[in-house]
PDB file of N, CA and C in Angstrom:
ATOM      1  N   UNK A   1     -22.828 -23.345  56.028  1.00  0.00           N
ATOM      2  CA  UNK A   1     -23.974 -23.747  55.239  1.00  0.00           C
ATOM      3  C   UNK A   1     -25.201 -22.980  55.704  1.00  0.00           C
ATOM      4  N   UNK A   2     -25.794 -22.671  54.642  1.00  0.00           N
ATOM      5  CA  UNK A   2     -27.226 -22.113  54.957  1.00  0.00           C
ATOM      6  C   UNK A   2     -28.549 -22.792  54.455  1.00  0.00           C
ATOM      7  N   UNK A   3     -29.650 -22.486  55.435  1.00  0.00           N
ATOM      8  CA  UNK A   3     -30.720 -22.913  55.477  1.00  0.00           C
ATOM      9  C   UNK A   3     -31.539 -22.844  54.302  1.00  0.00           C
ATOM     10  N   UNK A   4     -32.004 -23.642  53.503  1.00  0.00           N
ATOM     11  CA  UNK A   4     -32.602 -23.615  51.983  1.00  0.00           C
ATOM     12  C   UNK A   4     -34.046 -23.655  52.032  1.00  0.00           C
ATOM     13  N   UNK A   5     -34.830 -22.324  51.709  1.00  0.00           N
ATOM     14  CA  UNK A   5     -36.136 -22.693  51.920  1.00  0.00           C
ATOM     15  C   UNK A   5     -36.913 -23.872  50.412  1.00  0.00           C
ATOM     16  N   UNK A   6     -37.719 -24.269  50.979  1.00  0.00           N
ATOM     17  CA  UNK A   6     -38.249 -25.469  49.608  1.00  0.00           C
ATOM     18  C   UNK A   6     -39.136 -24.865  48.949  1.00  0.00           C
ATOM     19  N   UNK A   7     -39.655 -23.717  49.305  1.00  0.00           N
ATOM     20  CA  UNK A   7     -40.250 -22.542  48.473  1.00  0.00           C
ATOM     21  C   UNK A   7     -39.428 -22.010  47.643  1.00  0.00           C
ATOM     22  N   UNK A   8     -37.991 -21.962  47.673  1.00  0.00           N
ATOM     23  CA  UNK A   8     -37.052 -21.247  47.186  1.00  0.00           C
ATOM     24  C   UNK A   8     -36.202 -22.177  45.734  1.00  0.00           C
ATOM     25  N   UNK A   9     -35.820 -23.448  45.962  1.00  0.00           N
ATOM     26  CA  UNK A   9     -35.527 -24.504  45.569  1.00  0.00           C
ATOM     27  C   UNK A   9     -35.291 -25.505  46.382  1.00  0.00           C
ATOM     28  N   UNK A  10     -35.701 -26.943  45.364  1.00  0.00           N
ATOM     29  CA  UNK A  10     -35.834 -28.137  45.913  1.00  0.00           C
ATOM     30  C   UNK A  10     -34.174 -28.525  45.445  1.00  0.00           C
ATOM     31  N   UNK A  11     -33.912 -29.687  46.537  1.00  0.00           N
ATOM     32  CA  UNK A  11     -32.652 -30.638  45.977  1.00  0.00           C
ATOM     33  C   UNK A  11     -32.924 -30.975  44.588  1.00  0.00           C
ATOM     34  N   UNK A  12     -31.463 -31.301  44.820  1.00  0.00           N
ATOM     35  CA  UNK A  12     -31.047 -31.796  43.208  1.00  0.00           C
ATOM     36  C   UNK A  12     -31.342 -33.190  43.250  1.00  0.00           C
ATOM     37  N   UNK A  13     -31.744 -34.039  42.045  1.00  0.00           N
ATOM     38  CA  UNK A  13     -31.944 -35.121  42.218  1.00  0.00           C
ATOM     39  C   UNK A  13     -30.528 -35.767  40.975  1.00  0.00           C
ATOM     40  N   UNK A  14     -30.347 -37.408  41.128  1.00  0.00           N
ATOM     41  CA  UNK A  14     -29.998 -37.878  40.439  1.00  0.00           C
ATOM     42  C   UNK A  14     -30.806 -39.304  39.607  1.00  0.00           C
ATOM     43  N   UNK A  15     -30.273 -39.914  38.478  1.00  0.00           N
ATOM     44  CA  UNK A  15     -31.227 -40.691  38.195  1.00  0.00           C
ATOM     45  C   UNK A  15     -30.402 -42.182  38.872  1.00  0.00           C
ATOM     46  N   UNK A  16     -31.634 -42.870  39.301  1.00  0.00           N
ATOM     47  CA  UNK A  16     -31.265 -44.059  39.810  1.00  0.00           C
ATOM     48  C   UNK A  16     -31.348 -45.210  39.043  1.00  0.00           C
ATOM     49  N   UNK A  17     -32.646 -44.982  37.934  1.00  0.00           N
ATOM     50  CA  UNK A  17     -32.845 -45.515  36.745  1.00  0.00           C
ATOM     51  C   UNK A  17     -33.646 -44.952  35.997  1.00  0.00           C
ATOM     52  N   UNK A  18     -34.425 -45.584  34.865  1.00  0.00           N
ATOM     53  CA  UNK A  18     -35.246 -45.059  33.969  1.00  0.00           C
ATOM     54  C   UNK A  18     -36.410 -44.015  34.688  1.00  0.00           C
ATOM     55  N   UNK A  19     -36.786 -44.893  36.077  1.00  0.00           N
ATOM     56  CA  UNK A  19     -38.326 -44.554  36.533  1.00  0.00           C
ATOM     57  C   UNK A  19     -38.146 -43.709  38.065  1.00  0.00           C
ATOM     58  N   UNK A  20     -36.741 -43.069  38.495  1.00  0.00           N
ATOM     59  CA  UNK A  20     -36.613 -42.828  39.768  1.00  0.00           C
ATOM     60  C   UNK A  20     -35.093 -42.070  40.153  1.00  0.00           C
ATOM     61  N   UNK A  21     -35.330 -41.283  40.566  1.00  0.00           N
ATOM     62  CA  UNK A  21     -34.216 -40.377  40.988  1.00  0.00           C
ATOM     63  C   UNK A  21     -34.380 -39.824  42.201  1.00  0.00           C
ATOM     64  N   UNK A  22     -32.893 -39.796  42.812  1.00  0.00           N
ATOM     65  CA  UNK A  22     -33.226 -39.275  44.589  1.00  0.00           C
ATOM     66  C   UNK A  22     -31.693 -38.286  44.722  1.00  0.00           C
ATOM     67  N   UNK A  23     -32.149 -37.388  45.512  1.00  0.00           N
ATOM     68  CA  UNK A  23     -30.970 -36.514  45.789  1.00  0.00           C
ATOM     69  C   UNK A  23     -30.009 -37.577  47.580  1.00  0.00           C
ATOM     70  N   UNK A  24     -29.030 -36.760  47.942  1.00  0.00           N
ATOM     71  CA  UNK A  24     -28.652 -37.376  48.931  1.00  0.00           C
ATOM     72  C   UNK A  24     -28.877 -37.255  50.094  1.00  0.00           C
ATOM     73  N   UNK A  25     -28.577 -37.881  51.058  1.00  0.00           N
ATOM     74  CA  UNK A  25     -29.596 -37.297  52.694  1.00  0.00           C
ATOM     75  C   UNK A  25     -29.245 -35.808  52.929  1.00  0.00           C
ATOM     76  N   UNK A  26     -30.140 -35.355  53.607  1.00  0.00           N
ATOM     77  CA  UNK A  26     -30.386 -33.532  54.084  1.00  0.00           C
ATOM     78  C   UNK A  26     -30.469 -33.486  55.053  1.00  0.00           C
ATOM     79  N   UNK A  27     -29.886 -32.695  55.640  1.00  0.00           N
ATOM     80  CA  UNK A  27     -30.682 -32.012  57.114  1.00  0.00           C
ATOM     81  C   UNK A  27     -31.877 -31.497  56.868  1.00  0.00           C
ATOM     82  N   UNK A  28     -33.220 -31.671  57.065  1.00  0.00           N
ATOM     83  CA  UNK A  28     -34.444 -31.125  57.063  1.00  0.00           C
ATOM     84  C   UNK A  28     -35.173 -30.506  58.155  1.00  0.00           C
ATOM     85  N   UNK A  29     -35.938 -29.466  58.267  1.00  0.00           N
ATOM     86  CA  UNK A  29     -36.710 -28.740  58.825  1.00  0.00           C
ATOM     87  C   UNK A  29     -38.434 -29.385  58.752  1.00  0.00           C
ATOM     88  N   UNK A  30     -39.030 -30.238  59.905  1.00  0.00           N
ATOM     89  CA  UNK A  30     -40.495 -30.770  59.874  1.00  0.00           C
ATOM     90  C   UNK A  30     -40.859 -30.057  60.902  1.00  0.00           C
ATOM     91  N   UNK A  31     -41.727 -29.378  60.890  1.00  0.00           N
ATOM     92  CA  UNK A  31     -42.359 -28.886  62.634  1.00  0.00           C
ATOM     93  C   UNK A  31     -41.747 -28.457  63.200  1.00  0.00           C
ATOM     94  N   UNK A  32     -40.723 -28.150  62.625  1.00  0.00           N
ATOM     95  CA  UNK A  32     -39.937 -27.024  64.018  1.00  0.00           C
ATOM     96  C   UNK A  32     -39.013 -27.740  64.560  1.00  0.00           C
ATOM     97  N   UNK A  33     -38.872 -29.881  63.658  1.00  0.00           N
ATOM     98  CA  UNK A  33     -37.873 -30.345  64.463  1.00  0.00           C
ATOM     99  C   UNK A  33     -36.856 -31.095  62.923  1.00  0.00           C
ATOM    100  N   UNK A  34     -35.778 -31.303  63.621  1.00  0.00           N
ATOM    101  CA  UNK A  34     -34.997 -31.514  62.425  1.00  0.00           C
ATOM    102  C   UNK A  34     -34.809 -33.148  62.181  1.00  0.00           C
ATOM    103  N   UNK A  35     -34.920 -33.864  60.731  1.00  0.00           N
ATOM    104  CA  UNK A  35     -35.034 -35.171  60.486  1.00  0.00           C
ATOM    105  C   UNK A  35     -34.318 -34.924  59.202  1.00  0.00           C
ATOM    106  N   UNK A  36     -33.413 -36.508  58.994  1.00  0.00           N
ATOM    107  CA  UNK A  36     -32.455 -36.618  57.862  1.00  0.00           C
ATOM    108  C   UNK A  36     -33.578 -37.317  57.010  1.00  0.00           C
ATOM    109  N   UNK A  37     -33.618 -36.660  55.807  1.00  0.00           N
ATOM    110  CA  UNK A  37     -34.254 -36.871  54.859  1.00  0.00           C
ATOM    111  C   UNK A  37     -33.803 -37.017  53.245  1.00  0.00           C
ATOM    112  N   UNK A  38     -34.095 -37.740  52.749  1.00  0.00           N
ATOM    113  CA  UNK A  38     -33.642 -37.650  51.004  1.00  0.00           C
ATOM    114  C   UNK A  38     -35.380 -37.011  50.177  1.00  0.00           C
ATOM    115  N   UNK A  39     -34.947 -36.141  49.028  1.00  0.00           N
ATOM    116  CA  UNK A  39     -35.922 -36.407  48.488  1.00  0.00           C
ATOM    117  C   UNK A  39     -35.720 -36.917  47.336  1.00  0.00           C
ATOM    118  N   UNK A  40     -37.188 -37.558  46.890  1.00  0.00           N
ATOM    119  CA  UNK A  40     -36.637 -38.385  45.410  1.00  0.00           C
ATOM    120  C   UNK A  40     -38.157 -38.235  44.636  1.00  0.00           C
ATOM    121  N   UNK A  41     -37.707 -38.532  43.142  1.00  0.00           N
ATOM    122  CA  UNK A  41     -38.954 -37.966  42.225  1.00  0.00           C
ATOM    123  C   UNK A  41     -38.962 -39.672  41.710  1.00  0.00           C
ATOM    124  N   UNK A  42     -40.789 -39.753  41.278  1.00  0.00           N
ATOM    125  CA  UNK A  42     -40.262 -41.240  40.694  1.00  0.00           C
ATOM    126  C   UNK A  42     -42.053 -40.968  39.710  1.00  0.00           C
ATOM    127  N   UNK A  43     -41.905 -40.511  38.085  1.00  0.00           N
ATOM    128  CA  UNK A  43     -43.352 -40.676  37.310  1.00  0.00           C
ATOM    129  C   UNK A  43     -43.605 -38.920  38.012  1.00  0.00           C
ATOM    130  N   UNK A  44     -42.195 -38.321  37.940  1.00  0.00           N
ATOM    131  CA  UNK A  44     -42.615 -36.717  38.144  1.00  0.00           C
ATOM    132  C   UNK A  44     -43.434 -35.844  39.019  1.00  0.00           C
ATOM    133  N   UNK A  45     -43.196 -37.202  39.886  1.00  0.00           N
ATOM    134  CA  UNK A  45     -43.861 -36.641  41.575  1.00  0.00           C
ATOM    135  C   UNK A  45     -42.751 -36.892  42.321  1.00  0.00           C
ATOM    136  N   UNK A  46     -42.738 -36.048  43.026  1.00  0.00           N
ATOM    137  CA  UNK A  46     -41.654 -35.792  43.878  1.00  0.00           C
ATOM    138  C   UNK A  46     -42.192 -35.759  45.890  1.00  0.00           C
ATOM    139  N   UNK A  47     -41.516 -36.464  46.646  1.00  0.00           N
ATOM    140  CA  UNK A  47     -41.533 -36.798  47.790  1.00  0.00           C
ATOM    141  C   UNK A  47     -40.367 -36.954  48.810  1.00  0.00           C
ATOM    142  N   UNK A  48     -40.859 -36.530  49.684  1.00  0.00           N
ATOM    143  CA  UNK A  48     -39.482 -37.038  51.257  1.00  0.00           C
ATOM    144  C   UNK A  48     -39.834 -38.123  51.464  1.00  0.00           C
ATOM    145  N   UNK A  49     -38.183 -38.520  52.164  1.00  0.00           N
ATOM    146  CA  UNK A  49     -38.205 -39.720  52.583  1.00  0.00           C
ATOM    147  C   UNK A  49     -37.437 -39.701  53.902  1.00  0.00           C
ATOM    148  N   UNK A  50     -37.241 -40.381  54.897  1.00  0.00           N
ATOM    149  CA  UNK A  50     -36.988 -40.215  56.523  1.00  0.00           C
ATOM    150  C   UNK A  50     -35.608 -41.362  56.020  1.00  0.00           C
ATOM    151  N   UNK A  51     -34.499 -41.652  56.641  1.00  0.00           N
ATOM    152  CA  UNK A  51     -33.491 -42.247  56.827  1.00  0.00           C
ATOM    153  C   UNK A  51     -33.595 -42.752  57.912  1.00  0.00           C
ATOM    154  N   UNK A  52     -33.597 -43.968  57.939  1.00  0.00           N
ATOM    155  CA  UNK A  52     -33.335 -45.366  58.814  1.00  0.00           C
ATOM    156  C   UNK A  52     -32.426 -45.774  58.725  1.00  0.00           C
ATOM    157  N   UNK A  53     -31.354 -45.718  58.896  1.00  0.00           N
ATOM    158  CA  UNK A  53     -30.206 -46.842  59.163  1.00  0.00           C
ATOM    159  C   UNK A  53     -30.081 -47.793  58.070  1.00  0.00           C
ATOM    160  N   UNK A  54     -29.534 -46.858  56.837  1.00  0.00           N
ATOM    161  CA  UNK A  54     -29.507 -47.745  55.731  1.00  0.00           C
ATOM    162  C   UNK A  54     -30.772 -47.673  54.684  1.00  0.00           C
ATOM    163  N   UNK A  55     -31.843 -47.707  55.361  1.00  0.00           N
ATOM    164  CA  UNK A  55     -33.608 -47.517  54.705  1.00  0.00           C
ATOM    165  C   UNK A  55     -34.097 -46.309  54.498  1.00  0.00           C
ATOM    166  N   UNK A  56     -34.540 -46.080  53.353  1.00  0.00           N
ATOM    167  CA  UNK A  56     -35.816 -44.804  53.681  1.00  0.00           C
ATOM    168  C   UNK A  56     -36.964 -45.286  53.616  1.00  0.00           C
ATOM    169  N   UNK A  57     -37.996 -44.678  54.159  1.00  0.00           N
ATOM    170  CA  UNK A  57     -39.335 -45.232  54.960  1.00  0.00           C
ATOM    171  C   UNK A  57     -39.769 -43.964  54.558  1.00  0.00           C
ATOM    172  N   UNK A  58     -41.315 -44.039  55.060  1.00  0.00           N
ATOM    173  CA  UNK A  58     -42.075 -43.254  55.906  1.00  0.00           C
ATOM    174  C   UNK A  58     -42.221 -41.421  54.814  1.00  0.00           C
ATOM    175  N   UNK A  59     -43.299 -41.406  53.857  1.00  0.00           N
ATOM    176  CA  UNK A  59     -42.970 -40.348  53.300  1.00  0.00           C
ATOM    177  C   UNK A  59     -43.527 -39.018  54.293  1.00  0.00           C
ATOM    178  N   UNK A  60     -42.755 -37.621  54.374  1.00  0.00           N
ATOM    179  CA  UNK A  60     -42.646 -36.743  55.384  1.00  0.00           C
ATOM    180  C   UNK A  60     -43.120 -35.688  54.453  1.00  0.00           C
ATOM    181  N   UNK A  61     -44.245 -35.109  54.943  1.00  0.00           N
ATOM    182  CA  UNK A  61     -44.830 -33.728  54.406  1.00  0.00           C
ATOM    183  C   UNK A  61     -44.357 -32.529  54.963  1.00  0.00           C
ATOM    184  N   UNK A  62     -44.665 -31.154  54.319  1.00  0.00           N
ATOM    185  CA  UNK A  62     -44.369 -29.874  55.008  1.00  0.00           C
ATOM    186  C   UNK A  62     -43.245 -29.810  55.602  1.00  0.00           C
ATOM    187  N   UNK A  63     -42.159 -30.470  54.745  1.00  0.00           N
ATOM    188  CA  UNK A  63     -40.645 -29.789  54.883  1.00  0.00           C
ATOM    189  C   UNK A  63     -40.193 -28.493  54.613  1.00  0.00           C
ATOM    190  N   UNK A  64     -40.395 -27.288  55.242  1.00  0.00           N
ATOM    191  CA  UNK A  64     -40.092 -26.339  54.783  1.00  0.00           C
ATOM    192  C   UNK A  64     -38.648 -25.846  54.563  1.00  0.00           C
ATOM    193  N   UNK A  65     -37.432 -26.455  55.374  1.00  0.00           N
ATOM    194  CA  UNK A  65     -36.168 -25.848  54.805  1.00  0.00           C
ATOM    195  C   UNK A  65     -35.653 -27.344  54.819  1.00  0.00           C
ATOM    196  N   UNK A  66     -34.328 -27.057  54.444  1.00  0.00           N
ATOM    197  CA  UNK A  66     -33.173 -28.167  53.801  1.00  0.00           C
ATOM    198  C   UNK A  66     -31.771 -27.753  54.026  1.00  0.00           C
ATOM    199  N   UNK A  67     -30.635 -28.685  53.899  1.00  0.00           N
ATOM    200  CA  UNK A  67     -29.529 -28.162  53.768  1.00  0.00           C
ATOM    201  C   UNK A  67     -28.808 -29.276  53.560  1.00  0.00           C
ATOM    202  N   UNK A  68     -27.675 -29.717  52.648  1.00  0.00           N
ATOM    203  CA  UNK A  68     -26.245 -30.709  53.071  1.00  0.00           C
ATOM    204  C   UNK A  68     -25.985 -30.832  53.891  1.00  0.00           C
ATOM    205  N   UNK A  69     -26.040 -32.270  54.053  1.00  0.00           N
ATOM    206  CA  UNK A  69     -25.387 -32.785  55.718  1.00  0.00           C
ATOM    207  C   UNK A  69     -24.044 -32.066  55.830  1.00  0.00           C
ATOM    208  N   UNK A  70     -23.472 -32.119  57.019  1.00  0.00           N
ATOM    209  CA  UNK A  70     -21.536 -31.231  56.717  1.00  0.00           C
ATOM    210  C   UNK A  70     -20.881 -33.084  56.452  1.00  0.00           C
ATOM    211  N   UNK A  71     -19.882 -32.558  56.887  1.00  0.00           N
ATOM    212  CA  UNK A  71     -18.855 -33.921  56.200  1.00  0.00           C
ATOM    213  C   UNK A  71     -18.513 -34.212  57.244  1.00  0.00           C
ATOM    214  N   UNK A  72     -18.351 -35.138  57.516  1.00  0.00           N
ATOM    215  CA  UNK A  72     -18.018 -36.248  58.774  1.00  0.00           C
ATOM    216  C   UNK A  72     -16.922 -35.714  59.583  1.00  0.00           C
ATOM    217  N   UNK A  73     -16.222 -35.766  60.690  1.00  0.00           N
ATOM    218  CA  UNK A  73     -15.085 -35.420  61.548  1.00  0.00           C
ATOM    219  C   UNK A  73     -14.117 -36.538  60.390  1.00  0.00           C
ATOM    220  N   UNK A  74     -13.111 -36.008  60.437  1.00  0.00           N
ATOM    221  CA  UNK A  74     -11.980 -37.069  59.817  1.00  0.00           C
ATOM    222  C   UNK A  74     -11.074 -37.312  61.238  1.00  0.00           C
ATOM    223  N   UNK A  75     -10.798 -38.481  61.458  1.00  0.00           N
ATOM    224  CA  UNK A  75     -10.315 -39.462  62.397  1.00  0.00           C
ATOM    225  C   UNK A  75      -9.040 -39.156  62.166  1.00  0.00           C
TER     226      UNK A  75
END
C-alpha cells in the first residue's frame, strides 16, 4: 500500500443516510505522527474524525496523507 496525498485525492465516502456519509478507518498522517481516522462529509462539508474504541470524536485538521488500514493477521 501506498501513501495517498489529500492534495491528491480524498477517501471515498459512503452514504449513511440522507444527511451523512463516512469512508472507513485510515491510517492517517497529522504532524508527522500517525492516527486512525475516518473521514466523513455531512451538508457537503467534509471532516476527520479520530477513532476511539468504537467512537469517533475529536475533529483532526491538516491531514496530509492517508492510506487503508491492511487486513488483520488471520488466526
Amino acid at each position: 500500500m501506498e501513501w495517498i496525498k489529500c492534495s491528491d485525492k480524498m477517501p471515498t465516502v459512503l452514504p449513511v443516510d440522507d444527511d451523512y456519509s463516512c469512508s472507513g478507518k485510515l491510517l492517517c498522517i497529522v504532524g508527522g505522527d500517525y492516527l486512525i481516522l475516518r473521514y466523513q462529509t455531512s451538508d457537503k462539508e467534509g471532516g476527520w474524525e479520530v477513532w476511539y474504541c468504537d467512537e469517533y470524536e475529536d475533529v483532526v485538521e491538516n491531514v496530509t496523507h492517508w492510506m487503508p488500514l491492511p487486513e488483520p493477521p488471520k488466526e
